[in-house]
N, C-alpha and C. Protein backbone atom coordinates (compact mmCIF):
# COMPACT_ATOMS: atom_id res chain seq x y z
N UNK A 1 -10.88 4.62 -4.13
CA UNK A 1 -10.46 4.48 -2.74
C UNK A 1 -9.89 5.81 -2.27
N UNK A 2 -10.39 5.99 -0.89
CA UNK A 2 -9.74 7.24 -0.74
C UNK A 2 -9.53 7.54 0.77
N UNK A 3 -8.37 8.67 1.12
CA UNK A 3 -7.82 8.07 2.19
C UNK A 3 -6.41 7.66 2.28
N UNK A 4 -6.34 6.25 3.24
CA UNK A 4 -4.97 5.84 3.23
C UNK A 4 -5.24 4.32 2.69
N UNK A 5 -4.30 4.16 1.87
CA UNK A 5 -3.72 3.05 1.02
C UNK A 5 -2.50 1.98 1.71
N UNK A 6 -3.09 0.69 1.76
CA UNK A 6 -2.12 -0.04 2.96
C UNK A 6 -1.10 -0.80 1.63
N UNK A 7 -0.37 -0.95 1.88
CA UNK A 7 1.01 -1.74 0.92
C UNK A 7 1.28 -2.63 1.72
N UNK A 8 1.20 -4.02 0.98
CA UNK A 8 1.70 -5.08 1.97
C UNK A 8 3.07 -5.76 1.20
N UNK A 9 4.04 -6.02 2.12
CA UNK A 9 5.44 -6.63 1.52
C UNK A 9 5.36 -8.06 1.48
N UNK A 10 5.53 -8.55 0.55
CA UNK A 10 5.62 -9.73 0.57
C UNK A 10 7.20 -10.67 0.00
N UNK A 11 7.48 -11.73 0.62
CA UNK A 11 8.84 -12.66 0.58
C UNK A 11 8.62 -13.67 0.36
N UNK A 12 8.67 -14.63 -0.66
CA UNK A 12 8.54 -15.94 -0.40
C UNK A 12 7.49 -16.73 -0.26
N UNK A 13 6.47 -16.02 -0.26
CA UNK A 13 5.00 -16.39 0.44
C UNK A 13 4.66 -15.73 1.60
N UNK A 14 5.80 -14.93 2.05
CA UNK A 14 5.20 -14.60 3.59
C UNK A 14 5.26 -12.83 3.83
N UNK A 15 4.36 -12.93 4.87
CA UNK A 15 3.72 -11.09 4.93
C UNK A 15 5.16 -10.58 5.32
N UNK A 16 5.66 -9.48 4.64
CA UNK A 16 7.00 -9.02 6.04
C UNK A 16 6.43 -7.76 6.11
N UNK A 17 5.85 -6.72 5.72
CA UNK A 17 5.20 -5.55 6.46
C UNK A 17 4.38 -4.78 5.58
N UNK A 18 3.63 -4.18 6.62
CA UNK A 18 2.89 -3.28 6.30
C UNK A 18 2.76 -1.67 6.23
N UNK A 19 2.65 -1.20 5.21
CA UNK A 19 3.18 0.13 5.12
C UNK A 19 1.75 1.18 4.80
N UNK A 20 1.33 1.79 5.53
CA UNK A 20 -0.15 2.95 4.88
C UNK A 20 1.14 4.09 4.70
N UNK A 21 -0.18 4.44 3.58
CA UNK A 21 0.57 5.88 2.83
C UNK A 21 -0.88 6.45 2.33
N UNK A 22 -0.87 8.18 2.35
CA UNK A 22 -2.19 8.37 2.05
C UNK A 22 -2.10 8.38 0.22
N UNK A 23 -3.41 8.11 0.15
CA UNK A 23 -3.68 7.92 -1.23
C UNK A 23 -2.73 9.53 -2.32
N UNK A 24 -3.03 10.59 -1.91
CA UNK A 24 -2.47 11.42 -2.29
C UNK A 24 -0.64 11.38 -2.72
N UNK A 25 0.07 10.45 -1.96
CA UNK A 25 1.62 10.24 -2.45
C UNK A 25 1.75 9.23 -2.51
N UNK A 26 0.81 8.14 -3.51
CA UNK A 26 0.89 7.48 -4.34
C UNK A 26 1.24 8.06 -5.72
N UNK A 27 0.32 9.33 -6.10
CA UNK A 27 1.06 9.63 -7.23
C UNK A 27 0.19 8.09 -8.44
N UNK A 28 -0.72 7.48 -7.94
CA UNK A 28 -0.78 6.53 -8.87
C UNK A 28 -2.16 6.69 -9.02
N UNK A 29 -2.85 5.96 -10.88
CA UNK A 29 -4.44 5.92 -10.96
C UNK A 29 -4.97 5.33 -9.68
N UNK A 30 -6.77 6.11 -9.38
CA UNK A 30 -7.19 4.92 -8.09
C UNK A 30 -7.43 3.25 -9.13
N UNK A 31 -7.47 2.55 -7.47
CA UNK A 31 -7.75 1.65 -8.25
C UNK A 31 -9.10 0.78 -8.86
C-alpha cells in the first residue's frame, strides 16, 4: 500500500475517528 494509510479508532464497538497518515511515518512493515 502506498500513499496515505487511514487509522480508524475504535470504542466499544463504535467508529470514534479517523486519522490518515502517509505511509512513510508509519515507520511500520507494508501490509
Amino acid at each position: 500500500i502506498s500513499g496515505m494509510a487511514e487509522i480508524r479508532f475504535w470504542f466499544k464497538d463504535e467508529l470514534v475517528g479517523t486519522y490518515q497518515v502517509r505511509n512513510e511515518d508509519l515507520n511500520l512493515p507494508n501490509f
